[in-house]
Protein backbone atom coordinates (compact mmCIF):
# COMPACT_ATOMS: atom_id res chain seq x y z
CA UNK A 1 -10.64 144.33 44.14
CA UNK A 2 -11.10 146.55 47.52
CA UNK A 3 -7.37 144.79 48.16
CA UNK A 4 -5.92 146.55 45.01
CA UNK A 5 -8.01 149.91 44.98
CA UNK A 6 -6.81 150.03 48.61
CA UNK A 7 -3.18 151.16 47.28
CA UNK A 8 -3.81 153.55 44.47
CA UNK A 9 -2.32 156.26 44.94
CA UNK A 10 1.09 155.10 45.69
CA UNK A 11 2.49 155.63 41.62
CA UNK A 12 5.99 153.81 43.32
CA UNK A 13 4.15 150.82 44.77
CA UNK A 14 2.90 147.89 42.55
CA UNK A 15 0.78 144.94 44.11
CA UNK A 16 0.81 141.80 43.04
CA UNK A 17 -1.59 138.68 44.49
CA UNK A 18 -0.71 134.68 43.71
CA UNK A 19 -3.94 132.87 44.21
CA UNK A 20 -3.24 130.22 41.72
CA UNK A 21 -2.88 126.61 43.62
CA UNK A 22 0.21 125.35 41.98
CA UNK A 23 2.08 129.22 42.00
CA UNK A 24 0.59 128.88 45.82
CA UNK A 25 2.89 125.63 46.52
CA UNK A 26 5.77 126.86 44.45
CA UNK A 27 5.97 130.38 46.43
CA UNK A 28 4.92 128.36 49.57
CA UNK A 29 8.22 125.73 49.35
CA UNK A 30 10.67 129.07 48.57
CA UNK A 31 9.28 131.11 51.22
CA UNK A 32 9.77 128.13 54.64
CA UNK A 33 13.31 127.83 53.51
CA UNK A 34 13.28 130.69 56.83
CA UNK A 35 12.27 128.15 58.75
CA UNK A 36 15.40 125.89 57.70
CA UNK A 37 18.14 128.75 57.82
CA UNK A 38 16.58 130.09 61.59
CA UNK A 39 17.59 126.29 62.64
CA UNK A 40 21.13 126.36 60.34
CA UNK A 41 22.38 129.91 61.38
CA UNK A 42 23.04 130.98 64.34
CA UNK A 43 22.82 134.33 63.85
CA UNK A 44 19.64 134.56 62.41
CA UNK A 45 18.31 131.93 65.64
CA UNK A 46 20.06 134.21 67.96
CA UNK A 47 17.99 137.18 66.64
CA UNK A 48 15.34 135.32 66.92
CA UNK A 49 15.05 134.51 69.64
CA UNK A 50 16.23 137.62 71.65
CA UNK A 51 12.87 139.37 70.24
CA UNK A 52 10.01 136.79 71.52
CA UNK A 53 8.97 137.46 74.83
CA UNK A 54 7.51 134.43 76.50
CA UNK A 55 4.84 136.06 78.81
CA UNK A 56 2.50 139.27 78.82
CA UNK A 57 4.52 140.54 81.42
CA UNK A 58 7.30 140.75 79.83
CA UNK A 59 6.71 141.70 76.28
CA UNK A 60 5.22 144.87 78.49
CA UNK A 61 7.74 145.60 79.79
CA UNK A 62 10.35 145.16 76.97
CA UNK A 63 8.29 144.95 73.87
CA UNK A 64 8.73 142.46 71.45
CA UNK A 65 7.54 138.83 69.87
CA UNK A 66 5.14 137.80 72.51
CA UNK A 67 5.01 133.85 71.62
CA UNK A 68 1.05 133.76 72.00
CA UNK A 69 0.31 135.61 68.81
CA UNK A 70 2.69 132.98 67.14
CA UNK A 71 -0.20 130.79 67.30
CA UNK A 72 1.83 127.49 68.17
CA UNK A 73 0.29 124.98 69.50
CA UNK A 74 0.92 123.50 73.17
CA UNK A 75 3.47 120.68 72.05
CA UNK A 76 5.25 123.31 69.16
CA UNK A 77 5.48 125.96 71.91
CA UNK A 78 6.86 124.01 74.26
CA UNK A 79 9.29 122.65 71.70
CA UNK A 80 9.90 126.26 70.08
CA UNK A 81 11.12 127.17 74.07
CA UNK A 82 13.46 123.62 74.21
CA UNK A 83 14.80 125.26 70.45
CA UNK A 84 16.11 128.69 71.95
CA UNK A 85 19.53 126.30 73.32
CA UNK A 86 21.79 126.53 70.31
CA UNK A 87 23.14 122.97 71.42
CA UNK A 88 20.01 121.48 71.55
CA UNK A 89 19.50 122.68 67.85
CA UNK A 90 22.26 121.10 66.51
CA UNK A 91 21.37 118.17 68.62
CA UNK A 92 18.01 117.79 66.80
CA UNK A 93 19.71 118.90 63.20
CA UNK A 94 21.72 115.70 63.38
CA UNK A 95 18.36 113.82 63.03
CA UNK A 96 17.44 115.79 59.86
CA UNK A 97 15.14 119.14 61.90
CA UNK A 98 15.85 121.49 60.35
CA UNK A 99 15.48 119.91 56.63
CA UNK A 100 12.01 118.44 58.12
CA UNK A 101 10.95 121.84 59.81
CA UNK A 102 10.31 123.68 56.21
CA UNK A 103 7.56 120.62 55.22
CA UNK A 104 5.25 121.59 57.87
CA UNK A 105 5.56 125.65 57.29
CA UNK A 106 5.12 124.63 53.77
CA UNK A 107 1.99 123.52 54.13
CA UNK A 108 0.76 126.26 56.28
CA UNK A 109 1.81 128.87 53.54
CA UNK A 110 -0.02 126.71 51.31
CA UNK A 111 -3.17 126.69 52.17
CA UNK A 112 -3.18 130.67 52.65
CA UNK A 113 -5.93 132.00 49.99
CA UNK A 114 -3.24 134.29 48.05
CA UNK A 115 0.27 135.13 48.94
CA UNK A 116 1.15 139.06 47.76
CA UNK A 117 3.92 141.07 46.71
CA UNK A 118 4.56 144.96 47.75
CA UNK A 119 6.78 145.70 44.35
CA UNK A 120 8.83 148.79 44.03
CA UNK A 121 10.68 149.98 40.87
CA UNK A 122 14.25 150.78 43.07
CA UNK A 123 15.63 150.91 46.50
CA UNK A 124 15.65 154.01 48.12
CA UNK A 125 14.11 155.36 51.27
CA UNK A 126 10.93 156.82 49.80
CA UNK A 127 10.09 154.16 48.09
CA UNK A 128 10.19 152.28 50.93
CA UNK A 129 7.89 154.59 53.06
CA UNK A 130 5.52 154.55 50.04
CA UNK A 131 5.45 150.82 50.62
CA UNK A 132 5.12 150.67 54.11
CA UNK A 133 2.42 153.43 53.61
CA UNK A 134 0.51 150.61 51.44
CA UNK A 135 0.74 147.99 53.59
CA UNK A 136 -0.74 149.65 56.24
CA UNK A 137 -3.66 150.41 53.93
CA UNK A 138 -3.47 146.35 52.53
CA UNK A 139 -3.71 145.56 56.63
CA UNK A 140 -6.38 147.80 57.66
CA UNK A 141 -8.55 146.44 54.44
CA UNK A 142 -7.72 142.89 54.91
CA UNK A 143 -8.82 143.09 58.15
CA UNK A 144 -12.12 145.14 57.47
CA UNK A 145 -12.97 142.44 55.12
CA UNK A 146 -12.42 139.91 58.06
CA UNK A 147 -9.65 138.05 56.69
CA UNK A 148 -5.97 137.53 58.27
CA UNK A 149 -2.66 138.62 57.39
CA UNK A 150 0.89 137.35 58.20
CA UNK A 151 4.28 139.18 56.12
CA UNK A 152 6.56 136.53 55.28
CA UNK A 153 9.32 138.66 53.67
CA UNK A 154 12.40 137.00 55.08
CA UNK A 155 13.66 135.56 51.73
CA UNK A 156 13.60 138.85 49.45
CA UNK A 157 15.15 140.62 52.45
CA UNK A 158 17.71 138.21 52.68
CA UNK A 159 18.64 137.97 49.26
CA UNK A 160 19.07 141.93 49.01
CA UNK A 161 21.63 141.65 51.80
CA UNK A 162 23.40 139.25 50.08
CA UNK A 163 22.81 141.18 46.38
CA UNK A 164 24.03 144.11 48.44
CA UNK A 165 27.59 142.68 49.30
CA UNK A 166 26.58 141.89 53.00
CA UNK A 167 26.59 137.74 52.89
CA UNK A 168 29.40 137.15 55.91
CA UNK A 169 26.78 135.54 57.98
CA UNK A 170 25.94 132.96 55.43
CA UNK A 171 27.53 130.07 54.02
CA UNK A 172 27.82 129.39 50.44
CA UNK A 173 25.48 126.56 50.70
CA UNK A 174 23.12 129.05 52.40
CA UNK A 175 23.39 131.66 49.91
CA UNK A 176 22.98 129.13 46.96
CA UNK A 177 19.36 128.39 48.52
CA UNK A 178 18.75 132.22 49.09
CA UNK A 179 19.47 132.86 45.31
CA UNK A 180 17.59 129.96 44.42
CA UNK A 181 14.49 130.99 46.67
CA UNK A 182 14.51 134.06 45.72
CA UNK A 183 15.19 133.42 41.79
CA UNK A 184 11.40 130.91 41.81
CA UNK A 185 10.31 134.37 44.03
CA UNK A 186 10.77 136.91 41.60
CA UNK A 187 10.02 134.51 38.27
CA UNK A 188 6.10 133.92 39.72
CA UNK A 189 5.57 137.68 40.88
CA UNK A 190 7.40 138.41 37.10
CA UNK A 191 9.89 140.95 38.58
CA UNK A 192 12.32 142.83 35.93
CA UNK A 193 15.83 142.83 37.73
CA UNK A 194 15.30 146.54 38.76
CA UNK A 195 12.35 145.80 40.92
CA UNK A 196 12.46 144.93 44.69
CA UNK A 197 10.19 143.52 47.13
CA UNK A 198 8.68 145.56 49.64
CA UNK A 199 6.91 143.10 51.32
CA UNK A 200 5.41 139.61 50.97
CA UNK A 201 2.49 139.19 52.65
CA UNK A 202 0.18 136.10 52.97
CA UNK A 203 -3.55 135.83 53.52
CA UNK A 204 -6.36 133.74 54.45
CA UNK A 205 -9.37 133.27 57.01
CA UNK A 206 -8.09 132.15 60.26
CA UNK A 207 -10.87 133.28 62.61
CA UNK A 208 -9.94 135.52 65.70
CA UNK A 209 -6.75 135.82 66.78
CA UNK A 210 -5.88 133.88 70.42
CA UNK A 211 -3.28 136.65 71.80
CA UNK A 212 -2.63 140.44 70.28
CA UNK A 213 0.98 142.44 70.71
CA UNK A 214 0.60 145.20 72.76
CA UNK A 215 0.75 148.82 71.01
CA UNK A 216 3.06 151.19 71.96
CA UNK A 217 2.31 154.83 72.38
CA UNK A 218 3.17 156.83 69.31
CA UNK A 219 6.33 159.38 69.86
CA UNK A 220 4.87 162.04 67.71
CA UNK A 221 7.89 164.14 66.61
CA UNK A 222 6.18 168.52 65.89
């Protein structure tokens, strides 16, 4: 309840929460097909990859992903650092990675407490800053309540490139899955074909966080 009161207020912004175990799974085996295209495409690795920043240090000094707040583990970090070489990716994809990859995330998503959905009624730039106006008020409530929050919005964002004419990147196979993804997306969250996503957003408990990005200083424009 203090989740949804948290966005009234925002007439363009509708919120939507899955908690239901089985709508959990389905949304949670659509949403780690990132994981799968990140090891397939080497555009989307390459991006990647150029934004995590593998010390303090450096994400200081040239903001960006620092890899502690990814939360890997010792052996996944060290193997998420051997996964940066685009020829050792394809490498491991011969032995089936980057179709085994997507089990594990799956299960992660899965055992969030409710996956949400920032819904808007078009596409245009207010109603994005509406939406991004919301989220921050989701975040700073989820995290009053002591509870943990992680956007997973690669899918939807993907598939509007690609409803949006701008698929070059991405082979057919690739956008097949997108569609597909996307398509099981939509049909839980019951979007009409107008309506775009915002934002997913999962959440659960997950206790205090190990590492924290640092925070730039505002550039406050008079």
């Amino acid at each position: 309840s203090a989740i949804h009161d948290s966005v009234r207020g925002y007439d363009d912004v509708k919120l939507k929460i899955a908690e239901d175990r089985a709508e959990l799974e389905s949304l949670a085996h659509s949403i780690s097909l990132t994981e799968r295209l990140i090891m397939e495409n080497r555009s989307l690795h390459d991006t990647l990859y150029s934004m995590v920043r593998w010390s303090r240090e450096e994400e200081q000094a040239n903001p960006g992903l620092y890899i502690k707040t990814m939360e890997f583990p010792p052996p996944q970090q060290w193997l998420f650092k051997l996964l940066r070489r685009w020829g050792f990716v394809r490498i491991m994809n011969i032995a089936g990675f980057s179709r085994a990859i997507p089990k594990q995330s799956s299960q992660l998503y899965t055992s969030s407490s409710a996956i949400g959905a920032l819904i808007l009624q078009g596409d245009r730039d207010q109603e994005f800053l509406s939406a991004g106006r919301a989220l921050q008020r989701i975040w700073l409530t989820v995290t009053k309540l002591g509870l943990s929050m992680q956007p997973i919005t690669a899918i939807p964002y993907l598939a509007q490139r690609i409803f949006a004419g701008e698929a070059e990147s991405f082979s057919s196979r690739h956008i097949e899955l997108i569609r597909k993804s996307y398509g099981n997306i939509s049909k839980i969250f019951n979007l009409d074909p107008s309506e775009n996503i915002a934002m997913l957003f999962r959440i659960g408990y997950n206790g205090t966080p190990s590492a924290r990005s640092s925070k730039l200083p505002p550039e406050i424009i008079m």
